[in-house]
PDB file of N, CA and C in Angstrom:
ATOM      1  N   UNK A   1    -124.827 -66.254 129.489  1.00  0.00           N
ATOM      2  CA  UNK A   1    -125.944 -65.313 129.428  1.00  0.00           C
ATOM      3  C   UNK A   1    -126.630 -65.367 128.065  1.00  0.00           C
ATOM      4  N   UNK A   2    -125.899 -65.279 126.811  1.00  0.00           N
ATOM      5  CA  UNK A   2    -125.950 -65.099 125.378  1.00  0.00           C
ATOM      6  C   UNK A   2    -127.108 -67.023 125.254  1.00  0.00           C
ATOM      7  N   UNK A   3    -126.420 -67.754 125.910  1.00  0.00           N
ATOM      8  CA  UNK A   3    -127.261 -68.999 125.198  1.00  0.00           C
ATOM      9  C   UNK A   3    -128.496 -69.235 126.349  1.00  0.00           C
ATOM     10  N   UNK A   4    -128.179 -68.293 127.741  1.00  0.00           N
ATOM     11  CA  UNK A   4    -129.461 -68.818 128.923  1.00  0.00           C
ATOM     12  C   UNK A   4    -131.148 -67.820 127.849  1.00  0.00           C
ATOM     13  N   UNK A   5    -130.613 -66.076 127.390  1.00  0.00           N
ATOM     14  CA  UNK A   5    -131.459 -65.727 126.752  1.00  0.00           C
ATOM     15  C   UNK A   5    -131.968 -66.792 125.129  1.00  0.00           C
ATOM     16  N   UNK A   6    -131.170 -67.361 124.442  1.00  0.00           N
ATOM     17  CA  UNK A   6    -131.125 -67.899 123.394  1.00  0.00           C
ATOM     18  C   UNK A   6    -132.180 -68.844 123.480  1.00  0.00           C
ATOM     19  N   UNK A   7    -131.931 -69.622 124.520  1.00  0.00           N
ATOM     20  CA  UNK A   7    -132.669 -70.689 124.937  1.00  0.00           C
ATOM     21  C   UNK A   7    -134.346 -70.817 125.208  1.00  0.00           C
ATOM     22  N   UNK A   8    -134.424 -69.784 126.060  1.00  0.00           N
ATOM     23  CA  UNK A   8    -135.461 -68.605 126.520  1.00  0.00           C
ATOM     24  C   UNK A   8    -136.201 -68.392 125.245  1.00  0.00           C
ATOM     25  N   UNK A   9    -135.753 -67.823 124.016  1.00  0.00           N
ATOM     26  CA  UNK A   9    -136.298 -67.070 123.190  1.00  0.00           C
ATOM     27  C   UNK A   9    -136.877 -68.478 121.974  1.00  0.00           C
ATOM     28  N   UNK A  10    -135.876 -69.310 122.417  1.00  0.00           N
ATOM     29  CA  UNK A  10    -136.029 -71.121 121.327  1.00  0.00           C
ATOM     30  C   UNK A  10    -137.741 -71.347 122.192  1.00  0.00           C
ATOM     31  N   UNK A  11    -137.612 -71.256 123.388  1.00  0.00           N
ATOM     32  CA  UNK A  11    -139.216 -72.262 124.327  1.00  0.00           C
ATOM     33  C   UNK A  11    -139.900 -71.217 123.837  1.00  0.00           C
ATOM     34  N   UNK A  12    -140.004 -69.990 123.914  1.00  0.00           N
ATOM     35  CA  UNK A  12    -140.988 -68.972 123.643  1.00  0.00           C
ATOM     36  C   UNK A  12    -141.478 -69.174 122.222  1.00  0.00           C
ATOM     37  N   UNK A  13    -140.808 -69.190 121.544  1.00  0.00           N
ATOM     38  CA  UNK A  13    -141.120 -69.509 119.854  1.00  0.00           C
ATOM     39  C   UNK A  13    -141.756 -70.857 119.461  1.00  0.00           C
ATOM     40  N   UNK A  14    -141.567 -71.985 120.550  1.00  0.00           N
ATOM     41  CA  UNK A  14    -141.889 -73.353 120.091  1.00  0.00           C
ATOM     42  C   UNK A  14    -143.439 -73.069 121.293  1.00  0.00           C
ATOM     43  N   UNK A  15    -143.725 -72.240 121.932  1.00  0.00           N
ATOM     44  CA  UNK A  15    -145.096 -72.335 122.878  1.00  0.00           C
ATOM     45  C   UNK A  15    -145.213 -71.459 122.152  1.00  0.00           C
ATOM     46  N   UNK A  16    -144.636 -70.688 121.058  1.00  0.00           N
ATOM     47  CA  UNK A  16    -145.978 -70.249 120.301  1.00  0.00           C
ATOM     48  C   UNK A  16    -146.290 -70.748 119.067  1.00  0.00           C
ATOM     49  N   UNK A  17    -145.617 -71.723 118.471  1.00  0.00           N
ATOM     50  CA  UNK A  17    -145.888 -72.672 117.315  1.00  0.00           C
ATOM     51  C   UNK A  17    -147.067 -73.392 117.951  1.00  0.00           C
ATOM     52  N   UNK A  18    -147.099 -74.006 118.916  1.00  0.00           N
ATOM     53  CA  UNK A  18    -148.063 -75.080 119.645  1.00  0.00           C
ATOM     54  C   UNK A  18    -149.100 -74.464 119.874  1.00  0.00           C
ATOM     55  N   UNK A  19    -149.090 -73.153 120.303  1.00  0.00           N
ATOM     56  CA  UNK A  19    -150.426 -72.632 120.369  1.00  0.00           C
ATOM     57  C   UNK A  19    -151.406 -72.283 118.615  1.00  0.00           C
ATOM     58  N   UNK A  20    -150.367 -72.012 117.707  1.00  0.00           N
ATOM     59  CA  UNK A  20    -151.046 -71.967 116.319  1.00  0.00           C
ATOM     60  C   UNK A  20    -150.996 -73.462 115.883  1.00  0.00           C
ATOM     61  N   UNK A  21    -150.131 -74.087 116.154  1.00  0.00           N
ATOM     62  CA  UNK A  21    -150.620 -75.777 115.588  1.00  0.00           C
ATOM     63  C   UNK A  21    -152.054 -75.826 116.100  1.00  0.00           C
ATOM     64  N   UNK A  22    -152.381 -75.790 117.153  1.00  0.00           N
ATOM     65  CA  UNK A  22    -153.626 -76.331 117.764  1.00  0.00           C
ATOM     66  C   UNK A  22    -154.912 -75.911 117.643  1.00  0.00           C
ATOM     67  N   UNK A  23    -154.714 -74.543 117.248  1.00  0.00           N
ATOM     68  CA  UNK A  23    -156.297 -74.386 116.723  1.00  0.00           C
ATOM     69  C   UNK A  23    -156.909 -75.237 115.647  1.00  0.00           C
ATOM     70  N   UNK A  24    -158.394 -75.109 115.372  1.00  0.00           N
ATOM     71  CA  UNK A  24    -158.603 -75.708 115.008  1.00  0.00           C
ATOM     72  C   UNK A  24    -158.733 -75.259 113.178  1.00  0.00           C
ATOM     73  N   UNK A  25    -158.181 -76.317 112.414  1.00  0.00           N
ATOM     74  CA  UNK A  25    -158.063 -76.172 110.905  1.00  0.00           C
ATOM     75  C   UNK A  25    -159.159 -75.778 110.258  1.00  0.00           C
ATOM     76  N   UNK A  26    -159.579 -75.073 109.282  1.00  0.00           N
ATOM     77  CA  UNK A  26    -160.620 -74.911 109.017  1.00  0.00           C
ATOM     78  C   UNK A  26    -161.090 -76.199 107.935  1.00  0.00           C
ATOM     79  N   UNK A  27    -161.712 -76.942 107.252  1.00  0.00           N
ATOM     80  CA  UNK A  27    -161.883 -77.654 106.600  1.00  0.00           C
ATOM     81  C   UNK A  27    -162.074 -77.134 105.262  1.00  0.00           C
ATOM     82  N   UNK A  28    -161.013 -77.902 104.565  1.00  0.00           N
ATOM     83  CA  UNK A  28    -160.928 -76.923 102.678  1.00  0.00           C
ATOM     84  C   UNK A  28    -162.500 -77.670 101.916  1.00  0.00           C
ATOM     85  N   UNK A  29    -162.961 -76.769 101.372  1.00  0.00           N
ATOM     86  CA  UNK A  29    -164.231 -76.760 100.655  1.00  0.00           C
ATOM     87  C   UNK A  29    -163.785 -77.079  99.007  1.00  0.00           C
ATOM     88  N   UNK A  30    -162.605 -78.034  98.563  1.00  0.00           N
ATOM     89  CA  UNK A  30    -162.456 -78.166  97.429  1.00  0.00           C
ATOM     90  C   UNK A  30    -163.554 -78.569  96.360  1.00  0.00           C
ATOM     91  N   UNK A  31    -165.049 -79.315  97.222  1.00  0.00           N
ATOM     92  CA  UNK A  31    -165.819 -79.984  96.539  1.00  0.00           C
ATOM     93  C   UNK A  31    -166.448 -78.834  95.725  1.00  0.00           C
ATOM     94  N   UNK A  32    -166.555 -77.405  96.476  1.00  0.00           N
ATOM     95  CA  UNK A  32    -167.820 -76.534  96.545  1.00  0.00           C
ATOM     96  C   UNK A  32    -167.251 -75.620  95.001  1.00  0.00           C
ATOM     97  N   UNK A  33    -166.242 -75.883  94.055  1.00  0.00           N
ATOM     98  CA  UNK A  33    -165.352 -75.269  92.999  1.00  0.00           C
ATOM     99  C   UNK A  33    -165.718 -75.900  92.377  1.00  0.00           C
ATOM    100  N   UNK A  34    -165.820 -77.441  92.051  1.00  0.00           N
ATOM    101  CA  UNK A  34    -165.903 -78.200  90.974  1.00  0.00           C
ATOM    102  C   UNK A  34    -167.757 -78.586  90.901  1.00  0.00           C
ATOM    103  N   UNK A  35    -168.042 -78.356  91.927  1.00  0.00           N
ATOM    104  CA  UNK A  35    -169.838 -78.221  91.923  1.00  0.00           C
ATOM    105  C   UNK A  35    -170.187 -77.228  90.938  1.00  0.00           C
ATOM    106  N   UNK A  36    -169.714 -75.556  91.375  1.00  0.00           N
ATOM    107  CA  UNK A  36    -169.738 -74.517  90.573  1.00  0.00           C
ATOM    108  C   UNK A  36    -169.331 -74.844  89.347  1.00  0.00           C
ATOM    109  N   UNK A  37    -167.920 -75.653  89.100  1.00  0.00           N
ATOM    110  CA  UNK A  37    -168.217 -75.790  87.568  1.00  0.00           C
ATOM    111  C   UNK A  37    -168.753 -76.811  86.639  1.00  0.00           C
ATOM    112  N   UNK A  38    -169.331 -77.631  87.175  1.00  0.00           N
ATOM    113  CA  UNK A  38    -170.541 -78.482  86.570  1.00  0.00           C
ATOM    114  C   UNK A  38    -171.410 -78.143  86.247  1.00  0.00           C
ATOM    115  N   UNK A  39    -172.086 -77.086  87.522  1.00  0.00           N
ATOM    116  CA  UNK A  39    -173.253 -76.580  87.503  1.00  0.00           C
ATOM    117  C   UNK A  39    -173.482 -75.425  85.954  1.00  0.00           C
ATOM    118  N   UNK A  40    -172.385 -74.981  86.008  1.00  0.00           N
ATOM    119  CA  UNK A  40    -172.238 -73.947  84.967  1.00  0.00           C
ATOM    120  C   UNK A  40    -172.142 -74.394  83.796  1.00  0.00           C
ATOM    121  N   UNK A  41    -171.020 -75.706  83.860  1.00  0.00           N
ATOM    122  CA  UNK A  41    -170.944 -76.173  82.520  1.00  0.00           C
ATOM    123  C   UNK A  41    -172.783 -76.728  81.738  1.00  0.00           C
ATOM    124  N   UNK A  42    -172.921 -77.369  82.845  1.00  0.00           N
ATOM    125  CA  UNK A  42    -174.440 -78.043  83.048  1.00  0.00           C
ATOM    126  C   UNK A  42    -175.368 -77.079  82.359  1.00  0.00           C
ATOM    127  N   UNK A  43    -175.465 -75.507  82.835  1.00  0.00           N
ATOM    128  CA  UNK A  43    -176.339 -74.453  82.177  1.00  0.00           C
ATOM    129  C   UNK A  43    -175.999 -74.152  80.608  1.00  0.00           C
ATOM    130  N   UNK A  44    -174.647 -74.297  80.837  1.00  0.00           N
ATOM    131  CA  UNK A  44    -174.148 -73.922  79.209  1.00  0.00           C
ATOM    132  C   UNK A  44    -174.809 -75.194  78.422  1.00  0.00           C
ATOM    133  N   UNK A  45    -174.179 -76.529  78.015  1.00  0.00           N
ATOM    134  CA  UNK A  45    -175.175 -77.145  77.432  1.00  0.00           C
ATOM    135  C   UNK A  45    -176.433 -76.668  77.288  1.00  0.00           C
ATOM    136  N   UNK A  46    -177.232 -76.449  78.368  1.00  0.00           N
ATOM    137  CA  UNK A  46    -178.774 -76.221  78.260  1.00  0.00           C
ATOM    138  C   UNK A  46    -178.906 -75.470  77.603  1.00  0.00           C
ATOM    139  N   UNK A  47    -178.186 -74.439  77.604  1.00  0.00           N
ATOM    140  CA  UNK A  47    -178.987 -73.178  77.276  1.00  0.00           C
ATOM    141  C   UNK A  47    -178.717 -73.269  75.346  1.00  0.00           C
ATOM    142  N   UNK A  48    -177.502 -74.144  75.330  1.00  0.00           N
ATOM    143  CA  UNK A  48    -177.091 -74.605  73.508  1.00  0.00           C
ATOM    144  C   UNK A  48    -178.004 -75.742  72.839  1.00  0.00           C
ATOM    145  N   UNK A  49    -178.708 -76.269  73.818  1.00  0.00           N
ATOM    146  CA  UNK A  49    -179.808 -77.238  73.293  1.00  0.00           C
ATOM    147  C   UNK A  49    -181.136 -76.635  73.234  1.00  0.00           C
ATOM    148  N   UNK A  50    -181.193 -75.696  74.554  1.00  0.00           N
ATOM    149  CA  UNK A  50    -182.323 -75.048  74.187  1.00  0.00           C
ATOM    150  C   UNK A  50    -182.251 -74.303  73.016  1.00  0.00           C
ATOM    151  N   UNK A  51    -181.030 -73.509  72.359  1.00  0.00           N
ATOM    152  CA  UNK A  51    -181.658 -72.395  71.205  1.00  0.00           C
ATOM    153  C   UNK A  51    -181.394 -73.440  69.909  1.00  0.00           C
ATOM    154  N   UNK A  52    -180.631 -74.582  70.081  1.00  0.00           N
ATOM    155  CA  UNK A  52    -180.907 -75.188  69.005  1.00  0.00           C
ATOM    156  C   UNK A  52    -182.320 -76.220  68.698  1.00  0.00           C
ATOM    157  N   UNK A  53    -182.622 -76.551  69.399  1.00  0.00           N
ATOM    158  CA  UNK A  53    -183.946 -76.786  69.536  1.00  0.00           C
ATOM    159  C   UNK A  53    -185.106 -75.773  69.373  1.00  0.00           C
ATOM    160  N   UNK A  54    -185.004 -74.677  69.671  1.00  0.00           N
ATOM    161  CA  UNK A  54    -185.661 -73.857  69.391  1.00  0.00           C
ATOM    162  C   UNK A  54    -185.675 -73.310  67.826  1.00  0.00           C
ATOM    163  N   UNK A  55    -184.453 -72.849  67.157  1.00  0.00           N
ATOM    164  CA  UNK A  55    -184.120 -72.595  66.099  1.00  0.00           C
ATOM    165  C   UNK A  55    -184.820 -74.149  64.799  1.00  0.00           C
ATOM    166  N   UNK A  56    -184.819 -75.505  65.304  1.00  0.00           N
ATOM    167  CA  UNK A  56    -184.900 -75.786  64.527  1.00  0.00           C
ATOM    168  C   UNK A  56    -186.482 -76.259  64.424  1.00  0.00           C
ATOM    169  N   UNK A  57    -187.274 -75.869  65.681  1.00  0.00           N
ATOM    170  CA  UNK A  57    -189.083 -75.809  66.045  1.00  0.00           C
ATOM    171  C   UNK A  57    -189.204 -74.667  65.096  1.00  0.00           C
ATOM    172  N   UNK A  58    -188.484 -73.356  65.336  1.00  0.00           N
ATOM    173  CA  UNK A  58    -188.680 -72.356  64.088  1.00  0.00           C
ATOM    174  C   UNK A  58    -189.314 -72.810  62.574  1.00  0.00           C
ATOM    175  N   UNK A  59    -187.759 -73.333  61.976  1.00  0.00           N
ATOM    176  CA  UNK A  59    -187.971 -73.514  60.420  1.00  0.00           C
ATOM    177  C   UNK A  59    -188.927 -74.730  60.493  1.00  0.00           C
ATOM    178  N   UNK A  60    -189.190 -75.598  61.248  1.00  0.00           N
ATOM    179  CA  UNK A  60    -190.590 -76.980  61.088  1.00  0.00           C
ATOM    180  C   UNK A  60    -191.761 -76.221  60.709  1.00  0.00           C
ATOM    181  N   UNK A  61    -192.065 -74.806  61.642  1.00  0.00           N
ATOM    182  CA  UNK A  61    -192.961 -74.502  61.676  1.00  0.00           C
ATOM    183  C   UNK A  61    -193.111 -73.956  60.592  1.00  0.00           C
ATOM    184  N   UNK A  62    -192.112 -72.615  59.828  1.00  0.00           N
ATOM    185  CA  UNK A  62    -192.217 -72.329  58.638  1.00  0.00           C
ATOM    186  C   UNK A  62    -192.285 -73.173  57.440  1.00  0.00           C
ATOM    187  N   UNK A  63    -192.054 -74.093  57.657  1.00  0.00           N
ATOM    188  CA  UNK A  63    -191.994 -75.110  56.511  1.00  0.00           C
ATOM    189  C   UNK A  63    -193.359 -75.775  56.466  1.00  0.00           C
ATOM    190  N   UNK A  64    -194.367 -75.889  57.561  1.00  0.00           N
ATOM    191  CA  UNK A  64    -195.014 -76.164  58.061  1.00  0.00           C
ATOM    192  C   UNK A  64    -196.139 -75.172  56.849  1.00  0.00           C
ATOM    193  N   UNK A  65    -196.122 -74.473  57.530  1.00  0.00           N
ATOM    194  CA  UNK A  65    -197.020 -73.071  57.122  1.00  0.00           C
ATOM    195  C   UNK A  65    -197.007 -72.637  55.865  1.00  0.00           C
ATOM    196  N   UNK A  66    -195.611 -73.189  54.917  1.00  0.00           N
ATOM    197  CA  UNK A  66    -195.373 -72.850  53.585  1.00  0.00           C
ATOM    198  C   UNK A  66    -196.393 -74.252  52.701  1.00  0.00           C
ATOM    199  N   UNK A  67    -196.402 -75.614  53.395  1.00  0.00           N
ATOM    200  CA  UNK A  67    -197.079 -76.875  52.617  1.00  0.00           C
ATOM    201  C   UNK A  67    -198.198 -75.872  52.709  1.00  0.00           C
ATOM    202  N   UNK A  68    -198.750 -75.847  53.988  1.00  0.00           N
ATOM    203  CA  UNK A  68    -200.662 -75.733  53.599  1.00  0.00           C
ATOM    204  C   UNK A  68    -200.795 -74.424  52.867  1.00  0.00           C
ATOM    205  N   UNK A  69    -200.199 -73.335  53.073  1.00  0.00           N
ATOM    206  CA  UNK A  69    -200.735 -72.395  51.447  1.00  0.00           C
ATOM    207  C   UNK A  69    -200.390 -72.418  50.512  1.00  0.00           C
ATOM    208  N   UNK A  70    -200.925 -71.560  49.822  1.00  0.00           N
ATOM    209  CA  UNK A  70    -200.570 -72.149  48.307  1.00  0.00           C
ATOM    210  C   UNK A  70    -199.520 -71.120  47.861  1.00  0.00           C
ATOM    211  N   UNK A  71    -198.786 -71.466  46.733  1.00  0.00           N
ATOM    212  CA  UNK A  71    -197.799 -70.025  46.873  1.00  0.00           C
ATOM    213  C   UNK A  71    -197.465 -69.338  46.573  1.00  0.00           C
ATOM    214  N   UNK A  72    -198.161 -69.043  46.206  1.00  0.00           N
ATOM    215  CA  UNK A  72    -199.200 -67.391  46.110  1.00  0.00           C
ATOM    216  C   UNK A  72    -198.805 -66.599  47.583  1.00  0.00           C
ATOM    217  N   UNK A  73    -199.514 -67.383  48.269  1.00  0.00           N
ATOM    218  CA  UNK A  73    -199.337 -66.619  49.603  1.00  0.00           C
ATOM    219  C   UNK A  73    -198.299 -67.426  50.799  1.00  0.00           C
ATOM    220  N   UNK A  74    -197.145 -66.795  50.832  1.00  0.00           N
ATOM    221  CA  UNK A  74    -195.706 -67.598  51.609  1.00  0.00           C
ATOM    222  C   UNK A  74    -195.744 -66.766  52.842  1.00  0.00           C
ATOM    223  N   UNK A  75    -196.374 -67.570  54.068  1.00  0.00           N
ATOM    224  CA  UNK A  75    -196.203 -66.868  55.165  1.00  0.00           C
ATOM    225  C   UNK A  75    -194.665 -67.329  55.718  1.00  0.00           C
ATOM    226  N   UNK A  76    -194.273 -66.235  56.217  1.00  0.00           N
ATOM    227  CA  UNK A  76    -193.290 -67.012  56.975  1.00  0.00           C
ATOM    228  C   UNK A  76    -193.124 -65.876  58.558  1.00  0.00           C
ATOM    229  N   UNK A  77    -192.864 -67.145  59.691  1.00  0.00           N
ATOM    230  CA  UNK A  77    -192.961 -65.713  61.097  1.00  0.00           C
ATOM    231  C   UNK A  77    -191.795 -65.521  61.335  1.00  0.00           C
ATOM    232  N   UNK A  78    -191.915 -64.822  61.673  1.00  0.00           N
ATOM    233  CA  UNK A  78    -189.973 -64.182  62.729  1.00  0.00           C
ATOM    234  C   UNK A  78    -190.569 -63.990  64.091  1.00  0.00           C
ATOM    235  N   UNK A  79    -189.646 -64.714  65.195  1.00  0.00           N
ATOM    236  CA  UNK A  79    -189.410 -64.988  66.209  1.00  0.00           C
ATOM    237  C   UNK A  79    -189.126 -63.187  66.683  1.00  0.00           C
TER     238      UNK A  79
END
């Protein structure tokens, strides 16, 4: 009796493994993580070239503006 239920309870457990084996897997999106961090890394650069580039269009310009007057009169702008 002890191994006819045993037995019973072994097929029940393996028809229900087979029914979760078989659905269908979802497909892992590992690409869609390392996109995000390119993309980000990608902005960071930019955004460190942009203010250094910017910072150094700044002082050209002041330096700029300091040749043609005379100096007497020292303009200088703030951003």
């Amino acid at each position: 009796m002890a191994d006819e239920q045993s037995s019973r309870m072994a097929r029940l457990d393996a028809s229900r493994n087979a029914e979760k084996n078989n659905k269908p897997k979802k497909p892992k999106k590992r690409w869609v993580k390392w996109v995000i961090i390119i993309l980000l890394s990608l902005l960071t650069v930019g955004v460190g070239l942009g203010a250094y580039a910017y910072m150094q269009a700044k002082k050209q310009l002041i330096i700029h503006i300091n040749q043609r007057t005379s100096k007497k009169h020292v303009i200088q702008i703030r951003f």
